[in-house]
N, C-alpha and C. Protein backbone atom coordinates (compact mmCIF):
# COMPACT_ATOMS: atom_id res chain seq x y z
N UNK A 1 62.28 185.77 40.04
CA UNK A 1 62.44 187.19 39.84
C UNK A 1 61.11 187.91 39.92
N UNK A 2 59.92 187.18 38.86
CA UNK A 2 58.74 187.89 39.57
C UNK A 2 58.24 188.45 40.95
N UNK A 3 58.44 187.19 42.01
CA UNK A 3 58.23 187.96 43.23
C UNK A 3 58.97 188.14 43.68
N UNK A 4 60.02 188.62 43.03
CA UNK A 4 60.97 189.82 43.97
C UNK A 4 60.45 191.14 43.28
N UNK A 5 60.02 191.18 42.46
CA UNK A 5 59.94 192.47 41.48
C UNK A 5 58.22 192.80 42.25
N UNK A 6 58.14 192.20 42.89
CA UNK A 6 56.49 192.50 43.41
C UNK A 6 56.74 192.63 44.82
N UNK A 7 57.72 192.59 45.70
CA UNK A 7 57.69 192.60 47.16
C UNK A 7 57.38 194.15 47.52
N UNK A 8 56.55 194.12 48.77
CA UNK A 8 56.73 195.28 48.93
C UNK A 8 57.27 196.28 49.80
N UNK A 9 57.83 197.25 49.33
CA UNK A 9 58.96 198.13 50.23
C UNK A 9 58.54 199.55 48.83
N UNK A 10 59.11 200.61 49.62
CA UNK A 10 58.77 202.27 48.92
C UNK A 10 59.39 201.70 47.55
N UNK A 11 60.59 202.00 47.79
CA UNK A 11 61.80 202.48 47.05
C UNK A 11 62.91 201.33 46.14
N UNK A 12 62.80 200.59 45.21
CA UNK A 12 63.65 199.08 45.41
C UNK A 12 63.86 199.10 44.12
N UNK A 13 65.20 198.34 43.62
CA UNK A 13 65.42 197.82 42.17
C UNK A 13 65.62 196.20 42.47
N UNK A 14 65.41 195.12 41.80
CA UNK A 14 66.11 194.16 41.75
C UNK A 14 67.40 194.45 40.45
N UNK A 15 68.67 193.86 41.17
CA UNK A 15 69.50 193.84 40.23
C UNK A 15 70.08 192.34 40.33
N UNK A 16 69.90 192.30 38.66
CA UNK A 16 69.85 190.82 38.38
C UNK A 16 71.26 190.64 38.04
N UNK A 17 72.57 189.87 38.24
CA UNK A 17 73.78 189.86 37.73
C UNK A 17 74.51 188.34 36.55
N UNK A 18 74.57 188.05 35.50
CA UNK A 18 74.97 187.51 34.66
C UNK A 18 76.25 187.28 35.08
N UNK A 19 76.63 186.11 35.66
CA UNK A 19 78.10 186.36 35.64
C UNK A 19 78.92 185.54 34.89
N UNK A 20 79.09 185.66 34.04
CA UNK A 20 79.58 185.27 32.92
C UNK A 20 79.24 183.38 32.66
N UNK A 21 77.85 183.48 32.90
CA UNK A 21 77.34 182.42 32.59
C UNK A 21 77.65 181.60 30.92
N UNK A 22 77.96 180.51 31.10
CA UNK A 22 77.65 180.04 29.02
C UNK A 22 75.94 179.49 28.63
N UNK A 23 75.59 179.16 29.52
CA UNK A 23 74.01 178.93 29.07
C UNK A 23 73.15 180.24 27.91
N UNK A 24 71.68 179.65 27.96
CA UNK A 24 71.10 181.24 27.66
C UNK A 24 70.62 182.08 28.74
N UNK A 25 70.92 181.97 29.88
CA UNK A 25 70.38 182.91 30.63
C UNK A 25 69.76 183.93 30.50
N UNK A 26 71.28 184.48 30.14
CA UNK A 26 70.99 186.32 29.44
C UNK A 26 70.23 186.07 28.70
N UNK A 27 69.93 185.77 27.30
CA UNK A 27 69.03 185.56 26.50
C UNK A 27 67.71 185.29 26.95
N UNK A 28 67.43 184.56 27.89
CA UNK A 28 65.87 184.34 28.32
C UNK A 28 65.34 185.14 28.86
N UNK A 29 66.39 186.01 29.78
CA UNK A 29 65.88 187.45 30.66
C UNK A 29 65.46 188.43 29.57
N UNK A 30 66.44 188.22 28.56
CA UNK A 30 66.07 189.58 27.34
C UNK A 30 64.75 189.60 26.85
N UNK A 31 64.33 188.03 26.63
CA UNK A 31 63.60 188.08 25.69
C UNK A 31 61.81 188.17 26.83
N UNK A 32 62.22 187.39 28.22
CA UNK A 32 61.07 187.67 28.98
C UNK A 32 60.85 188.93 29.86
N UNK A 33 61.95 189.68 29.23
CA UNK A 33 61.87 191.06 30.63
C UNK A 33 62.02 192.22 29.33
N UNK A 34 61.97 192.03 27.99
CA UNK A 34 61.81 193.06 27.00
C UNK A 34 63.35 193.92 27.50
N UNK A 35 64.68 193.36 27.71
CA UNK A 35 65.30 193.72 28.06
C UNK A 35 66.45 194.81 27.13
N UNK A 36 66.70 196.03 27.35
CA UNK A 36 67.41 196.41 26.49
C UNK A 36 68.75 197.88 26.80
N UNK A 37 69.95 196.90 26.14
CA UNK A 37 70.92 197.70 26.84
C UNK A 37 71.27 199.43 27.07
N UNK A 38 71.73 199.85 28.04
CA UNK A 38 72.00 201.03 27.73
C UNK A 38 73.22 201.07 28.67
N UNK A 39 73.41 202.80 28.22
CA UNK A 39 75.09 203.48 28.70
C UNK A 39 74.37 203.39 29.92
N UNK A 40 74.77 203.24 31.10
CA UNK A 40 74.88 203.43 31.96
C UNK A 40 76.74 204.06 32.90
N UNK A 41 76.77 205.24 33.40
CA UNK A 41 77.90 205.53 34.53
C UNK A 41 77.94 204.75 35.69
N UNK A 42 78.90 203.64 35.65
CA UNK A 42 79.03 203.17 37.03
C UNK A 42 80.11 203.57 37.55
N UNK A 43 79.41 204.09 39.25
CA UNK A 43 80.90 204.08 39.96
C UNK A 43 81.59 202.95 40.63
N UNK A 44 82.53 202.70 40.49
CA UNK A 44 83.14 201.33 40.82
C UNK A 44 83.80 201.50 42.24
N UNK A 45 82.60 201.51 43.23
CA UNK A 45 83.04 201.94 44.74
C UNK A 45 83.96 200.89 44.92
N UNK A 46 83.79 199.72 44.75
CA UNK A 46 84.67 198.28 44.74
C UNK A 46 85.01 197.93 43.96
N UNK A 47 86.12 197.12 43.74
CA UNK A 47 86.53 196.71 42.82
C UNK A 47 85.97 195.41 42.38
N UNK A 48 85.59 195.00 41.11
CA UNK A 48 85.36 194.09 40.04
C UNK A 48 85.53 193.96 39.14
N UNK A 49 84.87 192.71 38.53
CA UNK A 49 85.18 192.14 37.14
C UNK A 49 84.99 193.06 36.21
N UNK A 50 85.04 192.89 35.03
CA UNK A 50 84.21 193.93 33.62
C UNK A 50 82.82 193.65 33.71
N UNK A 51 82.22 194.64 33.61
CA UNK A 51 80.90 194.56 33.56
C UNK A 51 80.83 194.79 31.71
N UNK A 52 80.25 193.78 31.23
CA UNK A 52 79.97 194.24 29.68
C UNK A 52 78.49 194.62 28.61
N UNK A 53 77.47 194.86 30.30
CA UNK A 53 76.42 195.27 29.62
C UNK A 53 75.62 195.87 31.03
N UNK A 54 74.61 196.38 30.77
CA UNK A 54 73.81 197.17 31.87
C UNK A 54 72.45 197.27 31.12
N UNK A 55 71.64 195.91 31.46
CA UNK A 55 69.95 195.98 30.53
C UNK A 55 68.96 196.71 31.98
N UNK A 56 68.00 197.28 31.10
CA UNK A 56 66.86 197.89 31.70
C UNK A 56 65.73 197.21 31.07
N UNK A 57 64.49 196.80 31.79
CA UNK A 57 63.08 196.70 30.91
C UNK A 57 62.09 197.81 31.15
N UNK A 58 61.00 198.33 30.03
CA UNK A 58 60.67 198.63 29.79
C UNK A 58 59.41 198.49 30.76
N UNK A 59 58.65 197.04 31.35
CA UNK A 59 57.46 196.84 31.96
C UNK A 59 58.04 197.16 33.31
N UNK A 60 59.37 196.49 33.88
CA UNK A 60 59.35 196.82 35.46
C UNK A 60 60.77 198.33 35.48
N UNK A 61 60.04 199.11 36.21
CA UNK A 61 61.14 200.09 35.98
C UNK A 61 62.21 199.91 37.16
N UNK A 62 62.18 199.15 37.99
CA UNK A 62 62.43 198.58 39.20
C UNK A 62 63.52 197.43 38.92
N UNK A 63 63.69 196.91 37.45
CA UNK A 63 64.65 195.44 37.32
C UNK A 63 65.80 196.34 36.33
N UNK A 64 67.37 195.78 36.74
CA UNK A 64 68.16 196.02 36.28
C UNK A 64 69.08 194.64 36.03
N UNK A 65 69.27 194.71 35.00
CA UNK A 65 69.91 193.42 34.33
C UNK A 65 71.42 193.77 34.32
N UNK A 66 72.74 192.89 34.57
CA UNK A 66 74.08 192.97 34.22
C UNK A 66 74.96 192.30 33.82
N UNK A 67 75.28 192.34 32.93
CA UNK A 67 75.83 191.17 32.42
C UNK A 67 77.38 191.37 32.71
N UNK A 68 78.48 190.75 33.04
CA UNK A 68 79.49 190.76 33.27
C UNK A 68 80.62 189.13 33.10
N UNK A 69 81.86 189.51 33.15
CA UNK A 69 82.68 188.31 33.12
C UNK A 69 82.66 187.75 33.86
N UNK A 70 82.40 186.21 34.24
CA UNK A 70 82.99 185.62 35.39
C UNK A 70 84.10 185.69 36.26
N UNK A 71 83.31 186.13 37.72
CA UNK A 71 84.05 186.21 38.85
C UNK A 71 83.72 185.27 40.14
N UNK A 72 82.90 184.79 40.40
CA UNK A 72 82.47 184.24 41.42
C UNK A 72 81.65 185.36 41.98
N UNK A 73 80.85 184.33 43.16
CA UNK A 73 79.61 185.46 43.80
C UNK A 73 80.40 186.38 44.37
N UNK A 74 81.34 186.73 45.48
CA UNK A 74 81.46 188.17 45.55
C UNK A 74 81.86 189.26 44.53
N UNK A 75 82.35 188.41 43.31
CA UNK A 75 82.96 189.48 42.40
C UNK A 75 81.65 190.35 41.71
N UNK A 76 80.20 189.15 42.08
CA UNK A 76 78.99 189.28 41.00
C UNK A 76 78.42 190.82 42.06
N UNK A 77 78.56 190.25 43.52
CA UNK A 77 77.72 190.56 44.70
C UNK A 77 78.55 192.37 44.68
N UNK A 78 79.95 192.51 44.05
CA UNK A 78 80.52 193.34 43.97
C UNK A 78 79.92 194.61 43.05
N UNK A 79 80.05 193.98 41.93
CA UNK A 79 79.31 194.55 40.34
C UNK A 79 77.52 195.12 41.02
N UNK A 80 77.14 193.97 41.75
CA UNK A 80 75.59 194.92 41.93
C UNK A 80 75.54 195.60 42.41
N UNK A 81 76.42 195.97 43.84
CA UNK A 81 76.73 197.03 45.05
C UNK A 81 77.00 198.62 43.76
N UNK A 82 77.99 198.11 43.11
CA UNK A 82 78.36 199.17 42.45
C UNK A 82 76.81 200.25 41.53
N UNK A 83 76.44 198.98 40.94
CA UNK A 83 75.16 198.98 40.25
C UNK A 83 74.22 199.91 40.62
N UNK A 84 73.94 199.72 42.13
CA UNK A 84 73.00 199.97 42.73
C UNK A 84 73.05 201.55 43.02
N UNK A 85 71.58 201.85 43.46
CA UNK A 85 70.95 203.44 43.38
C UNK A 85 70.99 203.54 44.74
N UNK A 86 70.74 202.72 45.40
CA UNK A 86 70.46 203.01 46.89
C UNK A 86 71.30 202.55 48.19
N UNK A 87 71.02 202.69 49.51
CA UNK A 87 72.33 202.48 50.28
C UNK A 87 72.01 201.11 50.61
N UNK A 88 70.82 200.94 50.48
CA UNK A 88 70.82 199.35 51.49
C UNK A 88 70.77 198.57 50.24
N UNK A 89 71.54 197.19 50.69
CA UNK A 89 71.58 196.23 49.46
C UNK A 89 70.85 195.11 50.16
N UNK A 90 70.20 194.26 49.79
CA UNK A 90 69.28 193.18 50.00
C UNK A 90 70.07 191.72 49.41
N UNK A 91 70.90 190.92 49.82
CA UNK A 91 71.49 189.95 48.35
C UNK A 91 70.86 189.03 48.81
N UNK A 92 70.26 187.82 47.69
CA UNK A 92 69.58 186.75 47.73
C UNK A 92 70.04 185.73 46.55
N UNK A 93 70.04 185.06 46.62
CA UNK A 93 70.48 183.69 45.32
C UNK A 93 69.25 183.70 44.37
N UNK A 94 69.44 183.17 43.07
CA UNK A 94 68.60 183.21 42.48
C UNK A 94 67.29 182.30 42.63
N UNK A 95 67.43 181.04 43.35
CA UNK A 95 66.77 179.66 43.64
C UNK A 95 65.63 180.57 45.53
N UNK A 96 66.16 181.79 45.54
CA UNK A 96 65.56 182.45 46.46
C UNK A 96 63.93 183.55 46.87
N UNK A 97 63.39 183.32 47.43
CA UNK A 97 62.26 184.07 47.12
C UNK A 97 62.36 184.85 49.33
N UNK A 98 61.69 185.81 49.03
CA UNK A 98 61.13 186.52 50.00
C UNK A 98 60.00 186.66 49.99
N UNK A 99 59.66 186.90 51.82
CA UNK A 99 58.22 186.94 51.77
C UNK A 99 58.45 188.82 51.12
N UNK A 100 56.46 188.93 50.83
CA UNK A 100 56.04 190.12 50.47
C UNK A 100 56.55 191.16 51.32
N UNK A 101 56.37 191.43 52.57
CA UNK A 101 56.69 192.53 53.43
C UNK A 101 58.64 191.86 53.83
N UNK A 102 59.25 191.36 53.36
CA UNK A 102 60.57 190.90 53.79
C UNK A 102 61.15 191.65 53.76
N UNK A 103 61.06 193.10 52.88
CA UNK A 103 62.41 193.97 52.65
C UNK A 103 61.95 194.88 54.07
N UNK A 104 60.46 194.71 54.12
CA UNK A 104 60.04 195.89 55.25
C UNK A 104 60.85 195.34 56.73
N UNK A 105 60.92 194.33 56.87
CA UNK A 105 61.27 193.71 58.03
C UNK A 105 62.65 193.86 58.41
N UNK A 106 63.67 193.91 57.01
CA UNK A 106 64.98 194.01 57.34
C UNK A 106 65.18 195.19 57.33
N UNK A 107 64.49 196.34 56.78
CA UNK A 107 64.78 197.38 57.07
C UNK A 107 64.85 198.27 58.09
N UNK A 108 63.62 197.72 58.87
CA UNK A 108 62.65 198.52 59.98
C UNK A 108 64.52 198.95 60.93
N UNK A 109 65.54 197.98 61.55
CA UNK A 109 66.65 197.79 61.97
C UNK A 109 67.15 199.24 61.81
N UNK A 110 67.62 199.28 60.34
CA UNK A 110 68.18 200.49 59.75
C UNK A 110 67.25 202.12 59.70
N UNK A 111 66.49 202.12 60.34
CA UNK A 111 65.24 202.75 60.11
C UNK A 111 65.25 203.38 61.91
N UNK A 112 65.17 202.31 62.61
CA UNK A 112 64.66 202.55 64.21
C UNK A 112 66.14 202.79 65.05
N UNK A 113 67.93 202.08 64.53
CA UNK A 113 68.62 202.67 64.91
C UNK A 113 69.54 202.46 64.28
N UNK A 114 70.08 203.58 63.23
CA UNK A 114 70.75 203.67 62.21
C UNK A 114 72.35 203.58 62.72
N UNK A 115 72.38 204.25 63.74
CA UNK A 115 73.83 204.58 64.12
C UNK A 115 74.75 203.41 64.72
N UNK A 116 73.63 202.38 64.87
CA UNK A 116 74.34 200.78 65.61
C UNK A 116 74.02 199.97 64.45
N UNK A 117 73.34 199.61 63.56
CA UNK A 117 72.68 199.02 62.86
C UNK A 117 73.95 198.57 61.43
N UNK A 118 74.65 197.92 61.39
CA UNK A 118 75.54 197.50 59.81
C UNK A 118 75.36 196.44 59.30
N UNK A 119 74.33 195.92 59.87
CA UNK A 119 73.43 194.54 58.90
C UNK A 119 72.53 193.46 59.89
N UNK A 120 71.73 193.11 58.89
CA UNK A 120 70.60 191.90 59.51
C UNK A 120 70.81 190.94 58.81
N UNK A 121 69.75 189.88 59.35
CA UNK A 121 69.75 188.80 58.46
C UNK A 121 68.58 188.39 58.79
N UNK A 122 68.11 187.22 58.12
CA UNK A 122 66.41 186.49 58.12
C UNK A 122 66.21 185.46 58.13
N UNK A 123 65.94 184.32 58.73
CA UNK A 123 65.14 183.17 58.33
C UNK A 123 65.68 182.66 56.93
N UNK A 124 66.27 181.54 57.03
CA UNK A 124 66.29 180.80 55.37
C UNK A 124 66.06 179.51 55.54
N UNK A 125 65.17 179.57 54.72
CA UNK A 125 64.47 178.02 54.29
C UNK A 125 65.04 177.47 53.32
N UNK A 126 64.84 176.20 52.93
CA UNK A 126 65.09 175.21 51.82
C UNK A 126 63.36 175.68 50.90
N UNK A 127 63.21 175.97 49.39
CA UNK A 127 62.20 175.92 49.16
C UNK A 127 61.84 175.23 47.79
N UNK A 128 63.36 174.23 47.67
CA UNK A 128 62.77 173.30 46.75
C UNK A 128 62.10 172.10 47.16
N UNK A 129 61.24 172.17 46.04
CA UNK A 129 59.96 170.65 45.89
C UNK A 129 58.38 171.61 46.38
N UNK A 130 58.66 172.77 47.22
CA UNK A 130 57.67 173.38 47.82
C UNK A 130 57.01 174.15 46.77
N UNK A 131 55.51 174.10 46.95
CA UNK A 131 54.70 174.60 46.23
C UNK A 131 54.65 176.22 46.36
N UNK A 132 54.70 177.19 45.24
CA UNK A 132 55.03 178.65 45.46
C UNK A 132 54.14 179.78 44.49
N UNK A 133 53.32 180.28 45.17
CA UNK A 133 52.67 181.06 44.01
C UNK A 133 52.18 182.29 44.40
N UNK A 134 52.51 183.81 43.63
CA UNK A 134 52.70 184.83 44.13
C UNK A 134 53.68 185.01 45.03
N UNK A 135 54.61 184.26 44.87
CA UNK A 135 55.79 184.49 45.84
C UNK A 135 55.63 184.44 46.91
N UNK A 136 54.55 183.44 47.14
CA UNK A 136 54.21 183.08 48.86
C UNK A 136 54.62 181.45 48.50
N UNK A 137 55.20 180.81 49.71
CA UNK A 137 55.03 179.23 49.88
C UNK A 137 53.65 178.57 50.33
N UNK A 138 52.79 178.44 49.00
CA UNK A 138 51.45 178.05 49.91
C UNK A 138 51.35 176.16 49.98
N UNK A 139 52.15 175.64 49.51
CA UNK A 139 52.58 174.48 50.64
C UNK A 139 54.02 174.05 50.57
N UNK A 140 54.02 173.16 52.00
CA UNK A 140 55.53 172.92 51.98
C UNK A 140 55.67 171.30 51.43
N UNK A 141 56.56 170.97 50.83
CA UNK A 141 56.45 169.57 50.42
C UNK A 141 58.00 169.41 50.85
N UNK A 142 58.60 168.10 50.63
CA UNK A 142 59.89 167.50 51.04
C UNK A 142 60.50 167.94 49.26
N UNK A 143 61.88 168.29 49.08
CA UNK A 143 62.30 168.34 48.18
C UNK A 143 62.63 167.01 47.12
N UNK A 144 62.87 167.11 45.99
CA UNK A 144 62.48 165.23 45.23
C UNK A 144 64.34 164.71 45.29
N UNK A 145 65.01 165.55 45.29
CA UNK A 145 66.51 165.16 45.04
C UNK A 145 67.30 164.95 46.65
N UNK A 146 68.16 163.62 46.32
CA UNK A 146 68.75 164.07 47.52
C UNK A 146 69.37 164.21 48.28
N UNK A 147 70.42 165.30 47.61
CA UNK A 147 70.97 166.62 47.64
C UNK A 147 70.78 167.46 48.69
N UNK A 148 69.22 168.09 48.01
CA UNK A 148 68.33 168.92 48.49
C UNK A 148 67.57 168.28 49.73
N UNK A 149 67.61 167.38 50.19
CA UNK A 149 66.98 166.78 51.50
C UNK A 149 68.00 166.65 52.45
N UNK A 150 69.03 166.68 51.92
CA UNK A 150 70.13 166.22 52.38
C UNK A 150 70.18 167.82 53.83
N UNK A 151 70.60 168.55 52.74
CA UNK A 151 70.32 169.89 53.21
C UNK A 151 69.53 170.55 54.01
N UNK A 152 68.23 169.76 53.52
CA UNK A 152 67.21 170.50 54.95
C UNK A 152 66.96 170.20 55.83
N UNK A 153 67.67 168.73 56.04
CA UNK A 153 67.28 167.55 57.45
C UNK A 153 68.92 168.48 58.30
N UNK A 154 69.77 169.23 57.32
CA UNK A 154 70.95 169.61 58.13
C UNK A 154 70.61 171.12 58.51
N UNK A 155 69.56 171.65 58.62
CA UNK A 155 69.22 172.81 58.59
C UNK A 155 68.32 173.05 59.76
């Protein structure tokens, strides 16, 4: 979440979605993102689950937290669309990082010809076992599980 909350583009929220996880998730975001609920009006352009909370932090004004019932990812991918302030949505998994200029790149599309333009896509890597700091991959290593190797030799 850090380097998504640091990529750079003008205008951006990350919205983080809880979907009705039993772990502490929620709890670890609260307590590392000074997270704290408020009313928020959502319009429910789509339909979804209950959303049963809407956190904001205080340090990034840019991260929006949601906590909701379990639905599966489009029900989650649903709830953030709704969430969201702006027209373009960006979705990424949580185990996911972008490069720094990444949002600039998918945008430029929507930007240079709007009227043909109803989505991109990017490059996806495998980036477990790989060394990552500042939200750059500054080396690549083979992943340790394998699962995860399994995956990138099929990729």
């Amino acid at each position: 979440m850090r380097s998504t909350l640091l990529l750079r583009y003008p205008r951006f929220e990350v919205i983080v979605i809880n979907d009705g996880s039993t772990d502490t998730t929620l709890e670890v975001l609260k307590n590392r993102f000074s997270l704290r609920k408020v009313s928020k009006a959502i319009d429910y352009k789509i339909q979804c689950g209950q959303i049963k909370g809407v956190y904001i932090s205080p340090e990034y004004d840019n991260l929006v937290v949601v906590d909701k019932v379990n639905g599966g990812k489009s029900d989650a991918l649903n709830a953030g669309i709704n969430v969201s302030r702006h027209d373009l949505v960006c979705v990424i998994d949580a185990d996911s990082i972008l490069e720094p200029e990444g949002l600039l790149k998918v945008a430029r599309p929507f930007i240079e010809d709007p009227a043909r333009t109803v989505g991109v896509g990017g490059l996806v890597r495998i980036v477990s076992g790989c060394k990552v700091e500042g939200g750059m991959v500054t080396e690549v290593r083979l992943p340790k599980g394998y699962w995860p190797n399994m995956q990138m030799w099929n990729t």
